[in-house]
Protein backbone atom coordinates (compact mmCIF):
# COMPACT_ATOMS: atom_id res chain seq x y z
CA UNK A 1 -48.77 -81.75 140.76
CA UNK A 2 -45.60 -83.68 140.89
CA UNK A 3 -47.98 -86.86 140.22
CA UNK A 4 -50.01 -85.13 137.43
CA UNK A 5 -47.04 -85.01 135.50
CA UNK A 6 -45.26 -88.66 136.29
CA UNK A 7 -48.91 -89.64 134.89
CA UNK A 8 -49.16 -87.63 132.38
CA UNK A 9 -45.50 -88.38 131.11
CA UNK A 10 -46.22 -92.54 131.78
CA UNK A 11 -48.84 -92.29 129.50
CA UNK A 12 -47.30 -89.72 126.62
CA UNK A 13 -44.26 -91.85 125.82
CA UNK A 14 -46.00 -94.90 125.32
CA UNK A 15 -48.26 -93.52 123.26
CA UNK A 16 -45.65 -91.77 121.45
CA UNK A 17 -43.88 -94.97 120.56
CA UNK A 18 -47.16 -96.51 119.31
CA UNK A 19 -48.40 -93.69 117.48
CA UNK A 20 -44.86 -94.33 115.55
CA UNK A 21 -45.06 -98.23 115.02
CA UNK A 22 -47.98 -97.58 113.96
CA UNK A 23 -47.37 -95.55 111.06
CA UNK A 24 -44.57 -97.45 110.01
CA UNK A 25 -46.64 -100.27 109.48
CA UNK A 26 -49.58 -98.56 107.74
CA UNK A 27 -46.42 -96.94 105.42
CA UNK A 28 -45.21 -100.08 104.80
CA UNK A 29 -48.69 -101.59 103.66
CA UNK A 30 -49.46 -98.96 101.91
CA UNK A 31 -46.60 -97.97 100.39
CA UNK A 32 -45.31 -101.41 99.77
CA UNK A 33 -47.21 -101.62 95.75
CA UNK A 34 -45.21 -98.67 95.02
CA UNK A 35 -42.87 -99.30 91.85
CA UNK A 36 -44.28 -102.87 90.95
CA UNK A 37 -45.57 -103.07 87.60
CA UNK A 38 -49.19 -102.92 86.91
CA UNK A 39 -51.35 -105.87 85.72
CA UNK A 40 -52.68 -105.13 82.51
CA UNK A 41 -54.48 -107.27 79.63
CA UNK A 42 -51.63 -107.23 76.74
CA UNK A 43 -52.66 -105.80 73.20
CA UNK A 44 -51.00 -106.87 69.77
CA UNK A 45 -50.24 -104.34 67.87
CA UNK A 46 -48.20 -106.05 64.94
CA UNK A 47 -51.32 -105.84 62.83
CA UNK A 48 -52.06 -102.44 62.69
CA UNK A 49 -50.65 -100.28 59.85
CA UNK A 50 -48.62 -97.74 61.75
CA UNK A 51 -46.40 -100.71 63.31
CA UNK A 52 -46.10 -102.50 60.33
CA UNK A 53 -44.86 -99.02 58.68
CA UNK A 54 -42.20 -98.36 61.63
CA UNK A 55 -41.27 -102.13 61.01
CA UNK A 56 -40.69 -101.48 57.35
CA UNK A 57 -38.49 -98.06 57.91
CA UNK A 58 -36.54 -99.78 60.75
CA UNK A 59 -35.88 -102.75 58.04
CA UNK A 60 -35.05 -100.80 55.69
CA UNK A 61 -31.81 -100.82 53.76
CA UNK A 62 -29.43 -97.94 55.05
CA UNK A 63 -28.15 -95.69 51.58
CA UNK A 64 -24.96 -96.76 49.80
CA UNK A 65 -21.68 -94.81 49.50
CA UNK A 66 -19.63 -95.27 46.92
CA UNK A 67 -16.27 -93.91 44.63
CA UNK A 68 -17.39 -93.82 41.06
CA UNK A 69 -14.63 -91.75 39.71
CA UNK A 70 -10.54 -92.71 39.36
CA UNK A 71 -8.65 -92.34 43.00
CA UNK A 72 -5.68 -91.14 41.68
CA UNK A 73 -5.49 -86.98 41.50
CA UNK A 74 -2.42 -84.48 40.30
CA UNK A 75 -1.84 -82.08 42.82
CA UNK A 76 -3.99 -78.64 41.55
CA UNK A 77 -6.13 -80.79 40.19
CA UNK A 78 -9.91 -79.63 40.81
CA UNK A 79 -11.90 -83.01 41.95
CA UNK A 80 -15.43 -82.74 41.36
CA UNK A 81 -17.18 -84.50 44.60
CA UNK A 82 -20.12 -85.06 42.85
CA UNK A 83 -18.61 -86.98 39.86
CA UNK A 84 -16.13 -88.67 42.16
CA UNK A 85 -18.94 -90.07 45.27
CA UNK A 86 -22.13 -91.34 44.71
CA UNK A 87 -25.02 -92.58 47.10
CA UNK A 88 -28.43 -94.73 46.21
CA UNK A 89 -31.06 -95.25 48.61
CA UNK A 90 -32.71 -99.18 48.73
CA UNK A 91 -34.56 -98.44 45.55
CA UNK A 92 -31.71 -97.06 43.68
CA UNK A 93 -32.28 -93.51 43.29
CA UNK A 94 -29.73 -91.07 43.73
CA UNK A 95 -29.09 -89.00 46.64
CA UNK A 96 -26.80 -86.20 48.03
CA UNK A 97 -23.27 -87.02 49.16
CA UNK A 98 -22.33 -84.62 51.89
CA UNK A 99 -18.96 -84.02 52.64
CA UNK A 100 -18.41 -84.03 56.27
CA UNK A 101 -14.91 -83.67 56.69
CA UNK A 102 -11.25 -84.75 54.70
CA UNK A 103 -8.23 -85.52 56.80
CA UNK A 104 -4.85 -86.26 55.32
CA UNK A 105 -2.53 -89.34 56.10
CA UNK A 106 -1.91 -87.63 59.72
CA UNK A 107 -5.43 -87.52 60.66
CA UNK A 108 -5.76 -83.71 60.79
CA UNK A 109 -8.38 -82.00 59.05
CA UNK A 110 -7.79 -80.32 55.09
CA UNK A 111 -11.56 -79.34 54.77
CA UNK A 112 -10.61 -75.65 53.93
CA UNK A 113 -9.39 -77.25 50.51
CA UNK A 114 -13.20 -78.13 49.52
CA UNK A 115 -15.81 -75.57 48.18
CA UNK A 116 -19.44 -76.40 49.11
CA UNK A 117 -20.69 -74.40 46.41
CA UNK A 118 -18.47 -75.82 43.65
CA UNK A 119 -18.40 -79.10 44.64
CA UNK A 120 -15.10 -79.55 44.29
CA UNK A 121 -11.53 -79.87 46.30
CA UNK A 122 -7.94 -78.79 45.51
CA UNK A 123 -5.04 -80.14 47.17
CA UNK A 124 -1.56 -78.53 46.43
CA UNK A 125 0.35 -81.36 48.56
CA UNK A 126 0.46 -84.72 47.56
CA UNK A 127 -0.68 -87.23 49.54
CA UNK A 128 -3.32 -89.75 50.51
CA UNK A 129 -6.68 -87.89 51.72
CA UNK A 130 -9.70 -89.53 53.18
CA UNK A 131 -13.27 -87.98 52.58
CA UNK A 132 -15.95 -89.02 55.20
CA UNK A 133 -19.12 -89.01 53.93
CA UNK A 134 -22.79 -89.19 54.67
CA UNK A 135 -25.70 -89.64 52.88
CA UNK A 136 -29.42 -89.70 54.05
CA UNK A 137 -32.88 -91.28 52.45
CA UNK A 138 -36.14 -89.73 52.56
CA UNK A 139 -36.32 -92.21 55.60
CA UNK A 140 -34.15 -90.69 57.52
CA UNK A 141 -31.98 -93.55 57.00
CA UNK A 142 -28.08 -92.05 57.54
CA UNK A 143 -25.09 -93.89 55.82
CA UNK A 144 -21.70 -92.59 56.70
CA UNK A 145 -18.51 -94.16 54.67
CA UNK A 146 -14.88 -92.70 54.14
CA UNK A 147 -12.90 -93.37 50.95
CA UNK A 148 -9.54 -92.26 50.61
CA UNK A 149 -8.19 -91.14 47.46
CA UNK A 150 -4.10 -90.12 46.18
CA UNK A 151 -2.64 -87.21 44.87
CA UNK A 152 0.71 -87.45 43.59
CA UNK A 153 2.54 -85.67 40.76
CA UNK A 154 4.93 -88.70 40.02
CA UNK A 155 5.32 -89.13 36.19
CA UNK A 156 3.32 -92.15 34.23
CA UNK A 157 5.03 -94.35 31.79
CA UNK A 158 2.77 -94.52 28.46
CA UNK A 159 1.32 -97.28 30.34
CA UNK A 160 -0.24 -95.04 32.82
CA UNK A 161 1.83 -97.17 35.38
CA UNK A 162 3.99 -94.93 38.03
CA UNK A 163 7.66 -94.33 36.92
CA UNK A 164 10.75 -94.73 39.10
């Protein structure tokens, strides 16, 4: 019996071992393709009309931002945001200005002195406050742009210059 199984085991480790070298080596051959790219025959799209349309969006001109009213304010004074910004698209038609935020010379946010609905801010402090904007096209095309403006109460000459 003791010679069945010195037989028996001779012959199971061996085969063991080559059962295992062999599947590493089919593994590797057949797994070895795995994550190279594929051969293909290469298409041109730049003809066709939905590429050249993408093309034309992507190239498009992004909307312009821009102050079209005085930057100098009195302190109560109600600013009209849609007087005071303006935004075009590449054709030149008007768009929306949205008001995403105003900060004031320290960088901290004043947005509770704007009203959505009325389009318009009050500040009751002078100071220098910056408006970020954003407009978008009927592209999708997003401009952002901050303009700063002043409010100050100091008296004008007749000149309309600052006095001392």
């Amino acid at each position: 019996m003791e010679k069945i199984y010195e037989a028996v085991s001779d012959m199971i480790l061996p085969g063991v071992v080559f059962a295992a070298l062999a599947a590493i080596f089919i593994a590797i051959s057949l797994f070895g393709r795995i994550g190279k790219r594929m051969e293909t025959e290469s298409e041109d799209f730049s003809c066709m009309a939905d590429t050249q349309a993408v093309e034309a969006v992507c190239e498009r001109e992004a909307p312009r931002i821009q102050c079209t009213g005085k930057k100098v304010w009195n302190t109560g004074e109600a600013i009209m945001t849609d007087h005071l910004f303006s935004a075009a698209d590449a054709e030149g038609g008007e768009l929306d200005v949205l008001i995403a935020d105003i900060t004031d010379h320290k960088g901290g946010s004043v947005l509770h002195c704007y009203q959505e609905n009325a389009k318009q801010a009050v500040f009751h402090q002078s100071g220098v406050y910056t408006f970020s904007l954003k407009a978008m096209d009927r592209e999708q095309k997003i401009s952002t742009e901050k303009i700063s403006i002043i409010v100050d109460d100091r008296p004008k000459d007749a000149a309309g210059k600052e006095g001392v």
